[in-house]
Protein backbone atom coordinates (compact mmCIF):
# COMPACT_ATOMS: atom_id res chain seq x y z
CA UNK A 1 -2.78 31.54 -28.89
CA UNK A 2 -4.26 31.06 -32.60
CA UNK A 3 -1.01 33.07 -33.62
CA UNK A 4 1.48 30.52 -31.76
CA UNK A 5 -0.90 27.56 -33.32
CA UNK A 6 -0.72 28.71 -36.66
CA UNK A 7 3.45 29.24 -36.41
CA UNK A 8 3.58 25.57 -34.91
CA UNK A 9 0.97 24.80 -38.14
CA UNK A 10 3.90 26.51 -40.14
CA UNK A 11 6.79 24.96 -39.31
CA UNK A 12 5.59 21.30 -37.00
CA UNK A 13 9.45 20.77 -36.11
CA UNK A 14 10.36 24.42 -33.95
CA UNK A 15 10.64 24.45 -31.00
CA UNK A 16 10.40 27.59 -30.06
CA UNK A 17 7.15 27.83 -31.44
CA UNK A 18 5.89 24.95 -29.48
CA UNK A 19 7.37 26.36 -26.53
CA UNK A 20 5.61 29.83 -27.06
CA UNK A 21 2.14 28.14 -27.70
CA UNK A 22 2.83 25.82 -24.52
CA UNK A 23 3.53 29.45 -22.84
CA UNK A 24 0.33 31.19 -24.23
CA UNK A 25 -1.68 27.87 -22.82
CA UNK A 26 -0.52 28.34 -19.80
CA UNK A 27 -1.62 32.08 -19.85
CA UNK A 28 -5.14 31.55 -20.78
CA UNK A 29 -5.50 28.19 -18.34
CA UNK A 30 -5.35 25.57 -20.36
CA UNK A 31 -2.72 23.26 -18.14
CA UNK A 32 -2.71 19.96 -20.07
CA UNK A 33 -2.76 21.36 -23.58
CA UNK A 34 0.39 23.75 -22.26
CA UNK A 35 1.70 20.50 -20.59
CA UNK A 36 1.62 19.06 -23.86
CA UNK A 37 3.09 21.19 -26.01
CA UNK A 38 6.35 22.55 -23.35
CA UNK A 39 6.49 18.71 -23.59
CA UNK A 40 6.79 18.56 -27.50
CA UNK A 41 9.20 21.69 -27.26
CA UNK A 42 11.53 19.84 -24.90
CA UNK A 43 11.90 16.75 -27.29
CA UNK A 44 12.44 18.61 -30.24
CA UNK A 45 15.17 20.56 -28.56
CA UNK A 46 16.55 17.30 -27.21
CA UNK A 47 16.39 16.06 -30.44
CA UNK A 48 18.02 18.40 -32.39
CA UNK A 49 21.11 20.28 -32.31
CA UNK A 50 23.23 20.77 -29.10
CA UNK A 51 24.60 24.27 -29.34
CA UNK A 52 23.88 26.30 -26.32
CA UNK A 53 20.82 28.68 -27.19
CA UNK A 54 18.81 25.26 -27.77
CA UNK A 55 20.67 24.05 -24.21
CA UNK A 56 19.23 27.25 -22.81
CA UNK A 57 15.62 26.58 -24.06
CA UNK A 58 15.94 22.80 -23.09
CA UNK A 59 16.37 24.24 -19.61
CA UNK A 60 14.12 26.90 -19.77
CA UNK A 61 11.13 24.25 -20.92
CA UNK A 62 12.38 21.80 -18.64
CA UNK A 63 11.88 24.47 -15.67
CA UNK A 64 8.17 25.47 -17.00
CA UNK A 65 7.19 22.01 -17.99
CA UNK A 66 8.05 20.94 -14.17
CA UNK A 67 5.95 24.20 -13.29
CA UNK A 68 2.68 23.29 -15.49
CA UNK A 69 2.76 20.16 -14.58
CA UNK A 70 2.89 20.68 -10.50
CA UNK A 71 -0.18 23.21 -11.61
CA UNK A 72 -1.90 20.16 -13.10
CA UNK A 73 -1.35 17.60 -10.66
CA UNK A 74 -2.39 20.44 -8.29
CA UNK A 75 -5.62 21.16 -10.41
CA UNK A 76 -6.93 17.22 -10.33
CA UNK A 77 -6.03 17.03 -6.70
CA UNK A 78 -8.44 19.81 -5.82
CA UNK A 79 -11.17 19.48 -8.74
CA UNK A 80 -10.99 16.00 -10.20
CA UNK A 81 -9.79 13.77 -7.49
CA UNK A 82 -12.10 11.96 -4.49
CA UNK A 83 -10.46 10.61 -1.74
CA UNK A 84 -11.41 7.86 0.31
CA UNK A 85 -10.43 6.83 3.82
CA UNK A 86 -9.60 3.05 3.84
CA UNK A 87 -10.01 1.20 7.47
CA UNK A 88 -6.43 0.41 6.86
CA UNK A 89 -5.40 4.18 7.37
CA UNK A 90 -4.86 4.56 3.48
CA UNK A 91 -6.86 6.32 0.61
CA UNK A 92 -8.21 5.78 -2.14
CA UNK A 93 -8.03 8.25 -5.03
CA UNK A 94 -10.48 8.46 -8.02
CA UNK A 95 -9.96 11.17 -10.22
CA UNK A 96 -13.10 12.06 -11.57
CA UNK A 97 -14.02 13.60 -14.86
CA UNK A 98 -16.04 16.73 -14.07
CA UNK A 99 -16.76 19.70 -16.53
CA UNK A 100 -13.67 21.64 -16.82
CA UNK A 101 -12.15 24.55 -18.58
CA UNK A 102 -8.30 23.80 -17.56
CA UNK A 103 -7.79 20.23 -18.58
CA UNK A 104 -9.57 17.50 -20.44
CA UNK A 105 -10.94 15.77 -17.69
CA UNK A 106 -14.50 17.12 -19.24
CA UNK A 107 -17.12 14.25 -18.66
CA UNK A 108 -20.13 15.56 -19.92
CA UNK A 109 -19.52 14.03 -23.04
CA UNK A 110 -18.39 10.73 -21.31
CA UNK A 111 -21.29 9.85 -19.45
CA UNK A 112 -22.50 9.08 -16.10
CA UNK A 113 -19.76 6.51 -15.70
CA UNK A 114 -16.45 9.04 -15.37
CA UNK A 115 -17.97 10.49 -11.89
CA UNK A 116 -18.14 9.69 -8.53
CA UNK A 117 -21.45 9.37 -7.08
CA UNK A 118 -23.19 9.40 -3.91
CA UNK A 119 -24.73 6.14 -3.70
CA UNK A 120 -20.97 4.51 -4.36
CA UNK A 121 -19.88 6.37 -1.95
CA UNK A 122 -22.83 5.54 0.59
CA UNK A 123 -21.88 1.56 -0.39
CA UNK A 124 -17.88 2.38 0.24
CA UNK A 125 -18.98 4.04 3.46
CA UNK A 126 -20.71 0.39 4.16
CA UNK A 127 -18.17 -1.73 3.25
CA UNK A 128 -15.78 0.02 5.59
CA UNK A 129 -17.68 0.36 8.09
CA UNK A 130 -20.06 -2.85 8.30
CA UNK A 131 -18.74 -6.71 8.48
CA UNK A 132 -19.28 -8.43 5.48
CA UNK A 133 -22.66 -10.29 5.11
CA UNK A 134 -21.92 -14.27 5.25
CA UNK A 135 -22.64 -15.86 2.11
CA UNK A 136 -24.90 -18.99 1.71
CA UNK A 137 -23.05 -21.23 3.45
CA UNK A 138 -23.73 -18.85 6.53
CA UNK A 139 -20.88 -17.93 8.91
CA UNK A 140 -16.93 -19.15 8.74
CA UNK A 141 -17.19 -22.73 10.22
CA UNK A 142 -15.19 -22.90 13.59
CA UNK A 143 -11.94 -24.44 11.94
CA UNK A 144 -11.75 -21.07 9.75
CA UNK A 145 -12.19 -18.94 12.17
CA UNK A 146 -9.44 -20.40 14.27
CA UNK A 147 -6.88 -20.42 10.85
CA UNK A 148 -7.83 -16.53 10.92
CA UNK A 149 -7.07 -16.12 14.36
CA UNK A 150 -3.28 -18.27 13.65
CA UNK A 151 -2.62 -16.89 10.62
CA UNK A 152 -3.30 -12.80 12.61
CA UNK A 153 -5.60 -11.87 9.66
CA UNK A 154 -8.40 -11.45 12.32
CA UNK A 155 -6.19 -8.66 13.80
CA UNK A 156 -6.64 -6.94 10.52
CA UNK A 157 -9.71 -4.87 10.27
CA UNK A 158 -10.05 -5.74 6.58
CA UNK A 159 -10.34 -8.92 7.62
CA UNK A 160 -14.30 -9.48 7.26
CA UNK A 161 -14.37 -8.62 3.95
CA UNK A 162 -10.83 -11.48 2.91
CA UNK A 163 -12.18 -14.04 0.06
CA UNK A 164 -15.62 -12.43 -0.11
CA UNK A 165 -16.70 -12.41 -3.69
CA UNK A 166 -18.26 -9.51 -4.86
CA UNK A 167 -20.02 -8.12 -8.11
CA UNK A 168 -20.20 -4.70 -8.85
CA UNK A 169 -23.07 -3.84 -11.93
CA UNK A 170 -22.44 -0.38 -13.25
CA UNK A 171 -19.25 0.37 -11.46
CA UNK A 172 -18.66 3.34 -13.29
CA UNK A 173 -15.52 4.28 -11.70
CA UNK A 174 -16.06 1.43 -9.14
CA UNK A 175 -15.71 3.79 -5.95
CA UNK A 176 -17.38 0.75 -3.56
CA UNK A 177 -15.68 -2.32 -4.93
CA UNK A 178 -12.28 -0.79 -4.87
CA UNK A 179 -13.01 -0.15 -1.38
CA UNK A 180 -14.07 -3.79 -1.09
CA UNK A 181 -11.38 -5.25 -2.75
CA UNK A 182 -8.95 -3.06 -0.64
CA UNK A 183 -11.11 -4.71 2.35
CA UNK A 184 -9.65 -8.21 1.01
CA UNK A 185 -12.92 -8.82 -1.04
CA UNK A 186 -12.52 -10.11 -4.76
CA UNK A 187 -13.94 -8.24 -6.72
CA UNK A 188 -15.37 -8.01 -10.41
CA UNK A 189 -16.44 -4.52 -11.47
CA UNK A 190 -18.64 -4.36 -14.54
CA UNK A 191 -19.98 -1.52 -16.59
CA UNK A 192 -21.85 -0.67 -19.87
CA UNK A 193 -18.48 -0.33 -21.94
């Protein structure tokens, strides 16, 4: 790898070299900094001259760069990403930043805020499983209820949580008021930053 970086280093505008470093990535897996650089390779070659060797490496990256990225999408599905079952038979993806040697999804530096954690996911559990709590003005008058029941939104199981407003403090990646504002809540999610 350091002898790829330094030819890149060298000369910034060869692709080849970027191409070779993006290969030697790949070899030692490190996905998104390969991703990367096959992806700087392929626009140089676009870029550049049209003669057929840099048509054959155009392809050639375009065919790896597909590769390392399906490896990376791959990579977050099964180390990065939570999923969430919604009541509406959807999920709900968070990728996560966890410590990680393949990609730069690293969130020990980050802070609390870039991972899921258990208590959001113990208030998203609640949200789709539990009807809303009625707000001060206690529970939908009678004339509400019956617009619901016109309108078919009380044939929706999200329907408990429709115009609830919610406040999230310290959402960090907001796990439990996405799931409420997928419910039908609105939703403001706040955090440190």
């Amino acid at each position: 790898v350091s002898a790829t970086q330094h030819a890149v280093t060298l000369e910034k505008q060869w692709p080849a070299a970027h191409a070779t470093l993006g290969r030697a990535l790949l070899n030692t897996g490190r996905l998104q900094d390969a991703s990367e650089s096959l992806e700087k390779a392929l626009h140089l070659v676009v870029a550049g001259d049209s003669d057929n060797c840099c048509n054959e490496l155009a392809r050639e990256v375009r065919e790896e760069l597909h590769e390392v990225r399906n490896l990376l999408e791959r990579h977050w599905q099964e180390h990065h990403d939570f999923m969430f079952p919604l009541r509406c038979g959807q999920m709900l993806r968070v990728r996560q930043s966890t410590d990680c040697s393949y990609c730069r999804l690293a969130g020990a530096e980050q802070g609390p805020g870039t991972a899921v954690w258990a208590s959001g996911v113990v208030l998203a559990a609640h949200v789709v499983t539990c009807p809303a709590i009625p707000g001060p003005a206690g529970p939908l008058p009678q004339y509400e209820k019956r617009r619901r029941l016109d309108s078919g939104a009380a044939s929706r199981s999200d329907s408990a949580w429709r115009g609830v407003r919610a406040l999230e403090l310290g959402a960090g990646t907001g796990i439990a008021g996405l799931v409420a504002a997928a419910a039908g809540a609105q939703v403001l999610l706040t955090d440190r930053e």
